[in-house]
Protein backbone atom coordinates (compact mmCIF):
# COMPACT_ATOMS: atom_id res chain seq x y z
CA UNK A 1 -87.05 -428.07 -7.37
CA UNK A 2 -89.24 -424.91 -8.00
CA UNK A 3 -89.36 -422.54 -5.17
CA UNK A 4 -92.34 -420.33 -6.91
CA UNK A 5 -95.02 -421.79 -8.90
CA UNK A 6 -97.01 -419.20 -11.23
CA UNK A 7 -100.39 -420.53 -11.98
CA UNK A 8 -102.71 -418.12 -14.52
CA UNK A 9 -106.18 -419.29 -13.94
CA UNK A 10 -109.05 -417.60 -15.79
CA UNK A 11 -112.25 -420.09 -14.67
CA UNK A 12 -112.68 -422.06 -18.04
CA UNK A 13 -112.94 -426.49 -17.07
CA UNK A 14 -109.02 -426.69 -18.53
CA UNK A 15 -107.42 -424.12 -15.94
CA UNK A 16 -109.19 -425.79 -13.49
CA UNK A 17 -107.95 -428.74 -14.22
CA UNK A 18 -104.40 -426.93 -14.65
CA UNK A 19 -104.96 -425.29 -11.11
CA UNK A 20 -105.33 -428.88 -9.48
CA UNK A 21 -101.90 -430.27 -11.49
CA UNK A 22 -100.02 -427.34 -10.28
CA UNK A 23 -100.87 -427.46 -6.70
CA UNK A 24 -100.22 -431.18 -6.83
CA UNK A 25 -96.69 -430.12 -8.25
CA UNK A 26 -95.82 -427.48 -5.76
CA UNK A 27 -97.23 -429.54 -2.89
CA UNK A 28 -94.48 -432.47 -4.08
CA UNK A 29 -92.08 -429.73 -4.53
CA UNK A 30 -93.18 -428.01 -1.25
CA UNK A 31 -93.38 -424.83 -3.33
CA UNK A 32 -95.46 -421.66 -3.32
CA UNK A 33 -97.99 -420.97 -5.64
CA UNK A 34 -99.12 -417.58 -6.76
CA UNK A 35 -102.24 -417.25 -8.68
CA UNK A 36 -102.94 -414.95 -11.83
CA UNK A 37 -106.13 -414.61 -13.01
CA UNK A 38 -106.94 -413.64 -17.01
CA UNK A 39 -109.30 -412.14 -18.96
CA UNK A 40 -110.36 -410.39 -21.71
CA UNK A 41 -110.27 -406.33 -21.76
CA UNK A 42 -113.89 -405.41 -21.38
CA UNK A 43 -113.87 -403.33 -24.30
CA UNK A 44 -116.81 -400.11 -24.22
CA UNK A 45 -118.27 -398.10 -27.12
CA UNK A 46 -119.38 -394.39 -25.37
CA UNK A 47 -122.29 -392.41 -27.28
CA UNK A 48 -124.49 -389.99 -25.62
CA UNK A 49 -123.61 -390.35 -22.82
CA UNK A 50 -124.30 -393.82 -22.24
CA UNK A 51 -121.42 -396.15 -22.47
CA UNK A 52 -122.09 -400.37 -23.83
CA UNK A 53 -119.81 -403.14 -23.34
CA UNK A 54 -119.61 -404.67 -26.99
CA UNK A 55 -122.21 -407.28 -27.90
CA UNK A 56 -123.88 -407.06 -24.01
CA UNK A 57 -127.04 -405.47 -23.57
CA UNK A 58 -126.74 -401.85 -21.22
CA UNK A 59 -124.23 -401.97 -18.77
CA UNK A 60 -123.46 -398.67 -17.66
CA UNK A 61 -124.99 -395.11 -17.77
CA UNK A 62 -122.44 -391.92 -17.49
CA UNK A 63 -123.40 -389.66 -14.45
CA UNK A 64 -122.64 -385.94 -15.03
């Protein structure tokens, strides 16, 4: 029996799919479930003063 049931989710069709199995399993096992969710670092490139999350158009302007 598992008492704790770690389930990393991260919104892609397979860990939704994963999600589902795992709550089946915990309900059968009448365990908890405690939910991770993963993702990529956003990753930014800073120059003057304006700062660009690689390959995505403007995202975010410094304020002084």
């Amino acid at each position: 029996m598992y008492p704790l049931i770690l389930i990393p989710v991260d919104g892609s069709e397979a860990s939704r799919a994963a999600l589902q199995e795992a709550l089946e399993l915990a309900r059968e096992q009448r365990a908890r479930v405690r939910l991770i969710y993963v993702c990529e670092p956003i990753r930014h490139v800073v120059f003057e003063g304006v700062a660009r999350r690689a390959n995505v158009p403007l995202l975010l302007v410094r304020s002084r």
